[in-house]
Protein backbone atom coordinates (compact mmCIF):
# COMPACT_ATOMS: atom_id res chain seq x y z
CA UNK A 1 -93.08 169.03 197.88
CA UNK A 2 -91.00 168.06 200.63
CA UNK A 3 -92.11 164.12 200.12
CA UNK A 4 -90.70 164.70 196.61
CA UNK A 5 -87.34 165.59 197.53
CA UNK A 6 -86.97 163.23 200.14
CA UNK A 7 -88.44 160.64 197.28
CA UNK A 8 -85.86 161.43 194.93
CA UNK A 9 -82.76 161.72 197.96
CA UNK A 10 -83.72 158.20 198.88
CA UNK A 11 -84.03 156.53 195.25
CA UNK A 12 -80.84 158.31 194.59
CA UNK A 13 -79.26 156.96 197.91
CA UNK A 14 -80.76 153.27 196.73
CA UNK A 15 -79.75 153.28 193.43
CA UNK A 16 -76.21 154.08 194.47
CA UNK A 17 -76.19 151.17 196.91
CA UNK A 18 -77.47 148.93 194.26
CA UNK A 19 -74.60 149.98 191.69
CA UNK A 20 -72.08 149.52 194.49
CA UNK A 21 -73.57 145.60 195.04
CA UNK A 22 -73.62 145.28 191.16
CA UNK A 23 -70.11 146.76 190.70
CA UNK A 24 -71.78 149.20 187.98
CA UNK A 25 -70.87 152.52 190.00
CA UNK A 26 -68.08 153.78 187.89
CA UNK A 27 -70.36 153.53 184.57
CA UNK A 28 -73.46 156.31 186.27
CA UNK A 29 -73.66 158.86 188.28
CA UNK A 30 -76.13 160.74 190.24
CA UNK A 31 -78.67 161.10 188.60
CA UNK A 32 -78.98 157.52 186.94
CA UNK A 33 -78.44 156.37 189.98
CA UNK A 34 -81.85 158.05 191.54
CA UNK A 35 -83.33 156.77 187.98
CA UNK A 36 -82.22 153.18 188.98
CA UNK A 37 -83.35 153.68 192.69
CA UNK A 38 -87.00 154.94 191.65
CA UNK A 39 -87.58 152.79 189.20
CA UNK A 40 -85.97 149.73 191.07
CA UNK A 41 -88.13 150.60 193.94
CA UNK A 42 -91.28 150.31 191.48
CA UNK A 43 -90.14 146.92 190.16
CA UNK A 44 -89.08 145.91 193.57
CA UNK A 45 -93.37 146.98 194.38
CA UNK A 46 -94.23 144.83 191.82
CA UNK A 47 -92.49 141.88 192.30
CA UNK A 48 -90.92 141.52 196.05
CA UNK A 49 -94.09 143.48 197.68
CA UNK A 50 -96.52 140.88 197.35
CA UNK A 51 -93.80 138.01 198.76
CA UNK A 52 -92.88 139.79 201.85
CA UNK A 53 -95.32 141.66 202.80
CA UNK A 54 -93.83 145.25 202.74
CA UNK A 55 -94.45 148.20 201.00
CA UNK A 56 -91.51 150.23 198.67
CA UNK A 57 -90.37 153.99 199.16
CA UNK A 58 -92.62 154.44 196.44
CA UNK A 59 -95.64 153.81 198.49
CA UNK A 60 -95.43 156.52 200.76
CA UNK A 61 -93.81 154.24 203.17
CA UNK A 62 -90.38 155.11 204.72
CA UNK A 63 -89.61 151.69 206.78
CA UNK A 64 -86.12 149.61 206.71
CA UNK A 65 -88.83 147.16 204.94
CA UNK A 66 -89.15 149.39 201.94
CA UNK A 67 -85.50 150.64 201.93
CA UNK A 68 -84.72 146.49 201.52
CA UNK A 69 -87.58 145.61 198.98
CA UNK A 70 -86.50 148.98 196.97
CA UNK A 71 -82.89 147.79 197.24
CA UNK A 72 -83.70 144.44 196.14
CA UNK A 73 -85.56 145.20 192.86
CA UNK A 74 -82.84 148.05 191.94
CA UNK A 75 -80.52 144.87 192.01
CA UNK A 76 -82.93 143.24 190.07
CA UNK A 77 -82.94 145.95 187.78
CA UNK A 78 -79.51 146.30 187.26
CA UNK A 79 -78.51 142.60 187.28
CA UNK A 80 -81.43 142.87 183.84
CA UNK A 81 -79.63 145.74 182.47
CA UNK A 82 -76.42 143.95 182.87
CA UNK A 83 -77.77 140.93 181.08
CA UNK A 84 -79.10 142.26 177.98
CA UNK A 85 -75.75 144.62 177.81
CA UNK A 86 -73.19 142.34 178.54
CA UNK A 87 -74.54 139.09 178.07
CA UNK A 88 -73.66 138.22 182.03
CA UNK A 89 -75.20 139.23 185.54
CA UNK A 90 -71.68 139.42 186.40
């Protein structure tokens, strides 16, 4: 249970970082942000895992590793949302 909050405190916390690089923080709040940090930290898995070699928060893993591959794909994310609803990264 505990590994669950702690999940969802640190996809929150990465989300919100991710939003602050993307300028998008004013348009969410809380709790898309911890939507954007989970599931940023499952397409950061997918994608960045294999390239660097290190695991994402949502591999049971709690390195500065995963914390930067989960950042990275929440940008990733976001920069896609951004995309399709503006037409522009930004």
């Amino acid at each position: 249970m505990i590994n669950f909050i702690i999940w969802l405190i640190v996809g929150g916390v990465v989300g919100w970082l991710a939003s602050l690089i993307m300028r998008t923080d004013a348009q969410q709040g809380i709790f898309l942000n911890i939507i954007v940090g989970i599931v940023g930290a499952a397409l950061g898995g997918w994608l960045i895992s294999p390239l660097l070699g290190m695991p994402s928060i949502n591999q049971d893993a709690f390195s500065f590793g995963a914390l930067v591959v989960s950042l990275i794909g929440a940008v990733i994310l976001l920069a896609i949302v951004n995309l399709f609803r503006r037409g522009s990264v930004r």
